[in-house]
PDB file of N, CA and C in Angstrom:
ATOM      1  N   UNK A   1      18.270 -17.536  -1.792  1.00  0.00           N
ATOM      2  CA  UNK A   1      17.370 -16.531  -2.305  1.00  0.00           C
ATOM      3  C   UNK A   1      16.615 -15.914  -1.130  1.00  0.00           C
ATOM      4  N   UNK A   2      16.844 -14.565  -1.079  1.00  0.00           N
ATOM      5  CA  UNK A   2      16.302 -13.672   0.000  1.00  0.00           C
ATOM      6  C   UNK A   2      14.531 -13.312  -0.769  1.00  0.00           C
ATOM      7  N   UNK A   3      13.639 -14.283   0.160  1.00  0.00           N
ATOM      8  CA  UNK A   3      12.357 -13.876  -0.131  1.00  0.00           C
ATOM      9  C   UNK A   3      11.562 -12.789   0.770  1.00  0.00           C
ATOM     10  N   UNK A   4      10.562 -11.821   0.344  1.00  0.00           N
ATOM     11  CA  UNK A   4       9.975 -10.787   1.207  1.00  0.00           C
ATOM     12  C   UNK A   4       8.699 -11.156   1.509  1.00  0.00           C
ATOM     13  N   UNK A   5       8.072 -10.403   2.511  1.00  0.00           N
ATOM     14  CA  UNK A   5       6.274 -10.606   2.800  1.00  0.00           C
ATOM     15  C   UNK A   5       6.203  -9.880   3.056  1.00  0.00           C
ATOM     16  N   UNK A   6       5.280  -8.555   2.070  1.00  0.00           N
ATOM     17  CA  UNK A   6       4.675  -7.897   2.424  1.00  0.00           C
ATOM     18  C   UNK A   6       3.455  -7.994   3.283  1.00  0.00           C
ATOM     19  N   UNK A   7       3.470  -7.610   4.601  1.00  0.00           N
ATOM     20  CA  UNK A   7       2.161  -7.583   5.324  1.00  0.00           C
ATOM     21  C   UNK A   7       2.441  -8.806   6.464  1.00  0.00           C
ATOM     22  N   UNK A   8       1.845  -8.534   7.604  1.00  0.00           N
ATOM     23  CA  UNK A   8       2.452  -9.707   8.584  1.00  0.00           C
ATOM     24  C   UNK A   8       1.007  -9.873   9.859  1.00  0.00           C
ATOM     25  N   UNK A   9       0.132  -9.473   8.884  1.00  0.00           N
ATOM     26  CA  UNK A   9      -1.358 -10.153   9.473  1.00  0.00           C
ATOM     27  C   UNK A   9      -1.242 -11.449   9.681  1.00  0.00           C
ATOM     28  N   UNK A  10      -2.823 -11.899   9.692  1.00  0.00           N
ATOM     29  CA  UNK A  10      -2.697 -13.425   9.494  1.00  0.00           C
ATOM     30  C   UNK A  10      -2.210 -14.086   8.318  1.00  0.00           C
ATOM     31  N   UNK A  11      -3.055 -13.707   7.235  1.00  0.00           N
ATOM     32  CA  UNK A  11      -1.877 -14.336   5.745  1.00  0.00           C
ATOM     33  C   UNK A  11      -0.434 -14.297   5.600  1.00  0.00           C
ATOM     34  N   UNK A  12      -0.065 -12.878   6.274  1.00  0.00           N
ATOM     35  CA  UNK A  12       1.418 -12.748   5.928  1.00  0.00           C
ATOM     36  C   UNK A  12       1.960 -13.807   6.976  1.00  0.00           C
ATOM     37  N   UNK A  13       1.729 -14.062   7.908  1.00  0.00           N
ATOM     38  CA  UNK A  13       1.646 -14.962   9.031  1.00  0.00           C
ATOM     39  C   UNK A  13       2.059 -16.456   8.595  1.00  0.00           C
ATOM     40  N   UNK A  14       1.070 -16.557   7.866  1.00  0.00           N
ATOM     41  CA  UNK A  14       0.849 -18.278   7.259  1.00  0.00           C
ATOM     42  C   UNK A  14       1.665 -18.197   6.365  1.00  0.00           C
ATOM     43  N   UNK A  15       1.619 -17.287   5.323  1.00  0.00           N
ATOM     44  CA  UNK A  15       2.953 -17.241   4.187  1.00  0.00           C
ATOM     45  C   UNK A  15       4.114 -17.742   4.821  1.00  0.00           C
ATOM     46  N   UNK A  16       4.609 -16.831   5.778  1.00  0.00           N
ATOM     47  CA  UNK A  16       5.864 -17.341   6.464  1.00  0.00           C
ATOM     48  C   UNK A  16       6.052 -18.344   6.707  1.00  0.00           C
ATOM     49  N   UNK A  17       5.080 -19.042   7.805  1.00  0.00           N
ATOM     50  CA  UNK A  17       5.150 -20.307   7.838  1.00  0.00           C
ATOM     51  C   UNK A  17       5.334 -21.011   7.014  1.00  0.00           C
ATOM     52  N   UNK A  18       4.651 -21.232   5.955  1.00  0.00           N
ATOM     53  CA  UNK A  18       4.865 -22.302   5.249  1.00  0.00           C
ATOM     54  C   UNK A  18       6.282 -21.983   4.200  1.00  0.00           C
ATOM     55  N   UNK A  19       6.452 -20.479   3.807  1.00  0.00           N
ATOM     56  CA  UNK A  19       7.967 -20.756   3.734  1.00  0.00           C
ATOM     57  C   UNK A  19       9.248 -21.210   4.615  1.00  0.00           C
ATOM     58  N   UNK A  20       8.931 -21.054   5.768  1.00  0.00           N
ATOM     59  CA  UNK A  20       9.477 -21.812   6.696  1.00  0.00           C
ATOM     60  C   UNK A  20       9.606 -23.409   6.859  1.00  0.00           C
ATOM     61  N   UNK A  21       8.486 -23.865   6.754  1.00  0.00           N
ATOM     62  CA  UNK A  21       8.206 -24.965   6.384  1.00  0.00           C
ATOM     63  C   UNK A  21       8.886 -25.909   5.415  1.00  0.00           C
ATOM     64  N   UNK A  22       8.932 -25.014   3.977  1.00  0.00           N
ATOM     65  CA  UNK A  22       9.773 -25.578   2.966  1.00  0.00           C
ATOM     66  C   UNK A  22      10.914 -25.188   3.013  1.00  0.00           C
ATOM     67  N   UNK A  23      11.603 -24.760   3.849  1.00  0.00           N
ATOM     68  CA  UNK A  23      12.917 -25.081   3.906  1.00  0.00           C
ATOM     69  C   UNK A  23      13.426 -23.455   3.525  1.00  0.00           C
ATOM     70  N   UNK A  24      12.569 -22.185   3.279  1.00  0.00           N
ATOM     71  CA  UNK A  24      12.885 -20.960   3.240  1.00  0.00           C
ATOM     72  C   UNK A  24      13.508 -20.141   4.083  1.00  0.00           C
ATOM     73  N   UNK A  25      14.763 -19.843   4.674  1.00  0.00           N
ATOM     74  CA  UNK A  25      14.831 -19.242   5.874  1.00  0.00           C
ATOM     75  C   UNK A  25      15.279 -17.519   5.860  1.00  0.00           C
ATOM     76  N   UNK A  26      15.733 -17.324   4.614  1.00  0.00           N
ATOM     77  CA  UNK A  26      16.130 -16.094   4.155  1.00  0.00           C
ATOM     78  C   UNK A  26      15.184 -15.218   3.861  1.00  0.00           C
ATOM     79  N   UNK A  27      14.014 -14.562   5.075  1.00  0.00           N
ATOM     80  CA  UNK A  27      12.832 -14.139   4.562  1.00  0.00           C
ATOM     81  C   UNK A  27      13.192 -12.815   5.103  1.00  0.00           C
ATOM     82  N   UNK A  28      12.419 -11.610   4.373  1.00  0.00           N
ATOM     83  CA  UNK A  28      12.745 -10.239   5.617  1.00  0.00           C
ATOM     84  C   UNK A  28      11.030 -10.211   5.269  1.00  0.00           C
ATOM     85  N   UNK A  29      10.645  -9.267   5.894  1.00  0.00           N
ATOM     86  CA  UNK A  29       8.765  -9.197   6.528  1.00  0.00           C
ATOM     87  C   UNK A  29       8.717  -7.577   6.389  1.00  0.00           C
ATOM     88  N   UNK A  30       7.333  -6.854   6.022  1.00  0.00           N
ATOM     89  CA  UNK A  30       7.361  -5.767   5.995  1.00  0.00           C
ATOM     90  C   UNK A  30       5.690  -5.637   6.468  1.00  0.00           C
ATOM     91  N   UNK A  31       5.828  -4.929   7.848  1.00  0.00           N
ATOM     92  CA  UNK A  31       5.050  -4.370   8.743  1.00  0.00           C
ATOM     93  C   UNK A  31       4.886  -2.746   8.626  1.00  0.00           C
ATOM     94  N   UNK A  32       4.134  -2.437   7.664  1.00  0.00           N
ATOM     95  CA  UNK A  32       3.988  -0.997   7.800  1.00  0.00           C
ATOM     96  C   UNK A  32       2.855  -0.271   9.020  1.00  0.00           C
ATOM     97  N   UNK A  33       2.032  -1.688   9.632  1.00  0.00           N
ATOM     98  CA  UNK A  33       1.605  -0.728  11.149  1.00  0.00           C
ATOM     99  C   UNK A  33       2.084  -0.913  12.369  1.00  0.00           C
ATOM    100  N   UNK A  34       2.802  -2.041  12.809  1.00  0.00           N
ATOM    101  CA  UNK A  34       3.348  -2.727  13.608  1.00  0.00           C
ATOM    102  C   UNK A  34       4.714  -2.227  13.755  1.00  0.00           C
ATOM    103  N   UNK A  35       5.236  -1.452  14.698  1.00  0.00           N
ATOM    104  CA  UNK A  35       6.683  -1.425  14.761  1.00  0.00           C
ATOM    105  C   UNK A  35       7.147  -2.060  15.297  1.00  0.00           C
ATOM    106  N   UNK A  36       8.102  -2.756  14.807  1.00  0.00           N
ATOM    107  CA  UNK A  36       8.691  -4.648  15.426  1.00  0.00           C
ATOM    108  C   UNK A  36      10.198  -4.632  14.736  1.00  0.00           C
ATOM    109  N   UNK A  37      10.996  -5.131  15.409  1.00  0.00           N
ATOM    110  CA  UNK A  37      12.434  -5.458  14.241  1.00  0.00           C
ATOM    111  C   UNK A  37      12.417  -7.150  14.114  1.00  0.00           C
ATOM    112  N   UNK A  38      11.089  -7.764  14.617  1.00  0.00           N
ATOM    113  CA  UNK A  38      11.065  -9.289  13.972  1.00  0.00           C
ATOM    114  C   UNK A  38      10.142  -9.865  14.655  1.00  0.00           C
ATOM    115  N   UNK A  39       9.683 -10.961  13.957  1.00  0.00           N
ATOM    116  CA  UNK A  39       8.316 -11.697  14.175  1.00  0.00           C
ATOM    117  C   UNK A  39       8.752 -13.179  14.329  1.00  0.00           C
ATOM    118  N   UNK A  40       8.166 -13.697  15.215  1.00  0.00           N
ATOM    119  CA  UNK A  40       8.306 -14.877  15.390  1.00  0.00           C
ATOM    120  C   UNK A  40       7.539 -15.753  15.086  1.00  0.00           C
ATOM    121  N   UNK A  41       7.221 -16.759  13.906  1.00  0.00           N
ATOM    122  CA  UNK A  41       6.658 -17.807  13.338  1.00  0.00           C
ATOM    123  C   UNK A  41       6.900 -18.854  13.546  1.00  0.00           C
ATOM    124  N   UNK A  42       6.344 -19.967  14.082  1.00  0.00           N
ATOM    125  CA  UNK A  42       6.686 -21.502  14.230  1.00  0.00           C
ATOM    126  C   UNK A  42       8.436 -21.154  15.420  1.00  0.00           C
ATOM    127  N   UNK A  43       8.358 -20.587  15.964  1.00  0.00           N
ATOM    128  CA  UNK A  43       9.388 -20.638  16.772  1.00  0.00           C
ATOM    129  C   UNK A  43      10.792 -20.233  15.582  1.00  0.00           C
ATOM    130  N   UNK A  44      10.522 -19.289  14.846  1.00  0.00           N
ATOM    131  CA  UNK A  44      11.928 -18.963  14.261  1.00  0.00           C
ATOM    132  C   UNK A  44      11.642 -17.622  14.101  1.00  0.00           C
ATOM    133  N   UNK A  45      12.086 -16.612  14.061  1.00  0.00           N
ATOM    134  CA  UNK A  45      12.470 -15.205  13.814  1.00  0.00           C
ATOM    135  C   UNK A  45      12.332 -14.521  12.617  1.00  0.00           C
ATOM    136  N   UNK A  46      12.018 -13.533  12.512  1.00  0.00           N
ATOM    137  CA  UNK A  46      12.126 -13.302  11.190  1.00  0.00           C
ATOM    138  C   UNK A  46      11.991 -11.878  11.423  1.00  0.00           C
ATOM    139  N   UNK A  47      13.016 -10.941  10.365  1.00  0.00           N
ATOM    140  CA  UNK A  47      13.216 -10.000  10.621  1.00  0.00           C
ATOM    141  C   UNK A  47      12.278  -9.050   9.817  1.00  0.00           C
ATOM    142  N   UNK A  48      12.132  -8.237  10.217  1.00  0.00           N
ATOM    143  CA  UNK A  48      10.997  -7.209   9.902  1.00  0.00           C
ATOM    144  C   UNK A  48      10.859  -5.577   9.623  1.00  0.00           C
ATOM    145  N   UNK A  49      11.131  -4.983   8.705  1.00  0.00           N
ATOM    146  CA  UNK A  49      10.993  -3.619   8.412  1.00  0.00           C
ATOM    147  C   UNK A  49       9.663  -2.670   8.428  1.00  0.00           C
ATOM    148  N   UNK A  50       9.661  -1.476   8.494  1.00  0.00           N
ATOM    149  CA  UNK A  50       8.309  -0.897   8.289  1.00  0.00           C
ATOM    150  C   UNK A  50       7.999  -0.364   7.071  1.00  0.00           C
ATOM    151  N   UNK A  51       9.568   0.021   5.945  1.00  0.00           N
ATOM    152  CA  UNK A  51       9.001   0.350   4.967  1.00  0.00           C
ATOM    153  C   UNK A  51       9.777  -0.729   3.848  1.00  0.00           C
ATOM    154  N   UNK A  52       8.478  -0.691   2.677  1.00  0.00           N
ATOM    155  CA  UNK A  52       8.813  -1.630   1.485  1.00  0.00           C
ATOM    156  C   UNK A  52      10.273  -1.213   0.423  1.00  0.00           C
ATOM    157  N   UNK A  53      10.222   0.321   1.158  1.00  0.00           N
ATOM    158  CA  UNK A  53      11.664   0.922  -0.076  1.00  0.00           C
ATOM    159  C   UNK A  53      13.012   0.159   0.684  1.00  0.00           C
ATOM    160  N   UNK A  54      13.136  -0.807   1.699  1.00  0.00           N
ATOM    161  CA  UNK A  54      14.210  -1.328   1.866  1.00  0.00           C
ATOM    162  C   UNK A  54      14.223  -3.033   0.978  1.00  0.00           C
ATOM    163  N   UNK A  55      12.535  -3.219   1.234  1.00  0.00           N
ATOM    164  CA  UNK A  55      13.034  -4.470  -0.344  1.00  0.00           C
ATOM    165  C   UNK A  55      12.861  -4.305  -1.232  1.00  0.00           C
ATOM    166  N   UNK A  56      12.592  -3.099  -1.851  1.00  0.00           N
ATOM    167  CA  UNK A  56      12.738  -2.660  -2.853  1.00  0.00           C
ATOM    168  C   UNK A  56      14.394  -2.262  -3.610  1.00  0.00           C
ATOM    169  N   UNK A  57      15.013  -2.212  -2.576  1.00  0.00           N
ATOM    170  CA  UNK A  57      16.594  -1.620  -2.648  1.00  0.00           C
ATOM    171  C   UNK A  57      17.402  -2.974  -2.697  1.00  0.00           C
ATOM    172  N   UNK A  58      16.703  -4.150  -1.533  1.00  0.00           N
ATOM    173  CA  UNK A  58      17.537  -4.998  -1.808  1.00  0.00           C
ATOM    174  C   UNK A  58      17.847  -5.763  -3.060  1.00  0.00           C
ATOM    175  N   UNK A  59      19.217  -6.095  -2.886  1.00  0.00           N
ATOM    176  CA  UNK A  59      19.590  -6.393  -4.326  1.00  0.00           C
ATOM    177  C   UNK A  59      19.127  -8.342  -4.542  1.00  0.00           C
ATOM    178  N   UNK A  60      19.101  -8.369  -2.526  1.00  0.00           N
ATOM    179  CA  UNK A  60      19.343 -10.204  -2.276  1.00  0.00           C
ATOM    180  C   UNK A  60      17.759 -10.377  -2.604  1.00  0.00           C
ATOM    181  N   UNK A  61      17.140  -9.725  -2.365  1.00  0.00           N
ATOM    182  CA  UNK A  61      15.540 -10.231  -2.208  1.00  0.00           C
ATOM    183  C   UNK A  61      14.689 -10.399  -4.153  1.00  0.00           C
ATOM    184  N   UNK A  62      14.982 -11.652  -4.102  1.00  0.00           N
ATOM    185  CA  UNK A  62      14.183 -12.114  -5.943  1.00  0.00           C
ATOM    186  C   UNK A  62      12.784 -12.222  -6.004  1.00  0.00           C
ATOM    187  N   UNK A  63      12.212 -12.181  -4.240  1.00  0.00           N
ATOM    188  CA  UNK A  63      10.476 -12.751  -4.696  1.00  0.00           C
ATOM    189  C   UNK A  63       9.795 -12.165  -3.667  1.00  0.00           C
ATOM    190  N   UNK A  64       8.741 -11.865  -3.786  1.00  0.00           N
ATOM    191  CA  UNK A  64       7.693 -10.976  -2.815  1.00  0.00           C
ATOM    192  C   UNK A  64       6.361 -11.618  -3.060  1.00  0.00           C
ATOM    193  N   UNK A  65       6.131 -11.944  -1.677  1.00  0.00           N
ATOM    194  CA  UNK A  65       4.562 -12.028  -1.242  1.00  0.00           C
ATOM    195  C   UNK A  65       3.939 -11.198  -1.023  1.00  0.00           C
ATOM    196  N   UNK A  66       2.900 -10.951  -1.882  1.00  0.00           N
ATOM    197  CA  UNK A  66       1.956  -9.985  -1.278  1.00  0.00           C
ATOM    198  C   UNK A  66       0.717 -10.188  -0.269  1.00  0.00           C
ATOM    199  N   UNK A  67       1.066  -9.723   0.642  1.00  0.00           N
ATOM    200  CA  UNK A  67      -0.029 -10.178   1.790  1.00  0.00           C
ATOM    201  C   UNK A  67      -0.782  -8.812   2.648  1.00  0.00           C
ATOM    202  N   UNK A  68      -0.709  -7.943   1.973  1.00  0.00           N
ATOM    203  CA  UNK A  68      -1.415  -6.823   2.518  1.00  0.00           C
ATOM    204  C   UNK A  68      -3.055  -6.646   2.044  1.00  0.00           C
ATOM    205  N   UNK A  69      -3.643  -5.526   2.206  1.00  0.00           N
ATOM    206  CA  UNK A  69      -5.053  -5.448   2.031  1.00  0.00           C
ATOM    207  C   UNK A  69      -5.205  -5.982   0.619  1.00  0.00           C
ATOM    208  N   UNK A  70      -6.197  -6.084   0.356  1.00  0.00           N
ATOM    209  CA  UNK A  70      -6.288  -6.148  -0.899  1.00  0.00           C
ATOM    210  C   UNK A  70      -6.262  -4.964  -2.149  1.00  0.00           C
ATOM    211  N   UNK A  71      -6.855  -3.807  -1.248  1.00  0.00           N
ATOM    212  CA  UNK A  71      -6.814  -2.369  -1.849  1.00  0.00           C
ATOM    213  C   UNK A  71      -5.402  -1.664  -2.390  1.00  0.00           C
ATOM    214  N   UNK A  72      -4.183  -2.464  -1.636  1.00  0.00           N
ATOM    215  CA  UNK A  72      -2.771  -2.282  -2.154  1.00  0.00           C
ATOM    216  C   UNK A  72      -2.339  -3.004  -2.973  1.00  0.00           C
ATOM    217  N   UNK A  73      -2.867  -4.182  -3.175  1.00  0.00           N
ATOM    218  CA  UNK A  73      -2.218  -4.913  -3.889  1.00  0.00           C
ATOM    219  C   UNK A  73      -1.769  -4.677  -5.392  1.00  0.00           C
ATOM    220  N   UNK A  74      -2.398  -4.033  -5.894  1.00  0.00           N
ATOM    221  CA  UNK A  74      -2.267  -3.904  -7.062  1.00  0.00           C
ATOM    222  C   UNK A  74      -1.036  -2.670  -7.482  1.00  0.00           C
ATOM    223  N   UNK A  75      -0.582  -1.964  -6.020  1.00  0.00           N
ATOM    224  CA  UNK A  75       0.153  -0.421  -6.239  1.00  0.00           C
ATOM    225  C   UNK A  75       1.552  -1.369  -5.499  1.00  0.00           C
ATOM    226  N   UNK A  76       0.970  -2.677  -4.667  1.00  0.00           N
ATOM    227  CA  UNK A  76       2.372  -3.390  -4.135  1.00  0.00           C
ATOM    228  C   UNK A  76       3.221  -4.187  -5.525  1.00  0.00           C
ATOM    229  N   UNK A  77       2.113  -4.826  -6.673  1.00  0.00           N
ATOM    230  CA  UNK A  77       2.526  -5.327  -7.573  1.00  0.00           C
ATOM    231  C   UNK A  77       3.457  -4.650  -7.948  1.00  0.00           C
ATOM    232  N   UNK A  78       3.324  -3.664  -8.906  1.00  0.00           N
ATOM    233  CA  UNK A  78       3.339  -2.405  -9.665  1.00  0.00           C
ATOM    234  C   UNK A  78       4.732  -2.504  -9.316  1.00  0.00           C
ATOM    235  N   UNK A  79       5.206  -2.070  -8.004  1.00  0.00           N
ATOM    236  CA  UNK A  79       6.539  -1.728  -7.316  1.00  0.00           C
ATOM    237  C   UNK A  79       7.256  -2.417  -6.905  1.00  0.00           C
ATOM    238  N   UNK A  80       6.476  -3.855  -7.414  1.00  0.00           N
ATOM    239  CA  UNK A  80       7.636  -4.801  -7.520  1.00  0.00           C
ATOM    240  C   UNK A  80       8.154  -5.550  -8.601  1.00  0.00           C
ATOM    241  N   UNK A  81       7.331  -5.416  -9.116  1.00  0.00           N
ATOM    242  CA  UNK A  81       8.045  -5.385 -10.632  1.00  0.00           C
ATOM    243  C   UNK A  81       8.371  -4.246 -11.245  1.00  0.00           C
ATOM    244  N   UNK A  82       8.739  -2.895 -11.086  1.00  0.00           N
ATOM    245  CA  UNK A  82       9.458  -1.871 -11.378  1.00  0.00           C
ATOM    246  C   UNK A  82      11.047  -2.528 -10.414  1.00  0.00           C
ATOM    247  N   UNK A  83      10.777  -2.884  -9.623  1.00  0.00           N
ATOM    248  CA  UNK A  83      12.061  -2.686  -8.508  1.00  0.00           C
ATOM    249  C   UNK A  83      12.867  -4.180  -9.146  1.00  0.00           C
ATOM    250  N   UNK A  84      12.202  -4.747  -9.739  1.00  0.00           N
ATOM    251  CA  UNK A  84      12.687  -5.865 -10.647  1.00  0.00           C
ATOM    252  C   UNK A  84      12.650  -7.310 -10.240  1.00  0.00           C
ATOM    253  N   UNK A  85      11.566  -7.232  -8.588  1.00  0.00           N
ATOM    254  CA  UNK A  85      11.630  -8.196  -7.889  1.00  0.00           C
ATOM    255  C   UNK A  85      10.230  -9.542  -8.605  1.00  0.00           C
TER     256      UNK A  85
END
């Protein structure tokens, strides 16, 4: 199961980790200020987009963290459960 994180501050940060942690390795990351093609957490990689309409498209990705401001959260929900994630 391809999981997402929106946002790759410090929360989105720790999210990772600890999906990392449990044994998650199929993560993609979405950095909408940061232009990066991957982030490195606990010494593993993780690949990274700038916009959310690519996990929104993916078909592999079933679960999304939301880790952005809080002021999005509610328009990040929204579009992810339209996108069926």
């Amino acid at each position: 199961m391809r999981i997402a994180v929106l946002g790759t501050g410090s929360i989105g940060q720790r999210h990772i980790g600890n999906l990392l942690h449990l044994g998650h390795t199929d993560l993609v990351a979405v950095s909408r200020h940061r232009r990066r093609s991957q982030l490195v957490v606990d010494g593993q990689a993780v690949s990274v987009v700038d916009n959310a309409d690519a996990v929104w498209s993916d078909s592999e990705v079933q679960a999304v963290f939301i880790c952005t401001p809080t002021v999005d959260h509610l328009n990040d929900a929204r579009r992810a459960l339209t996108a069926g994630k």
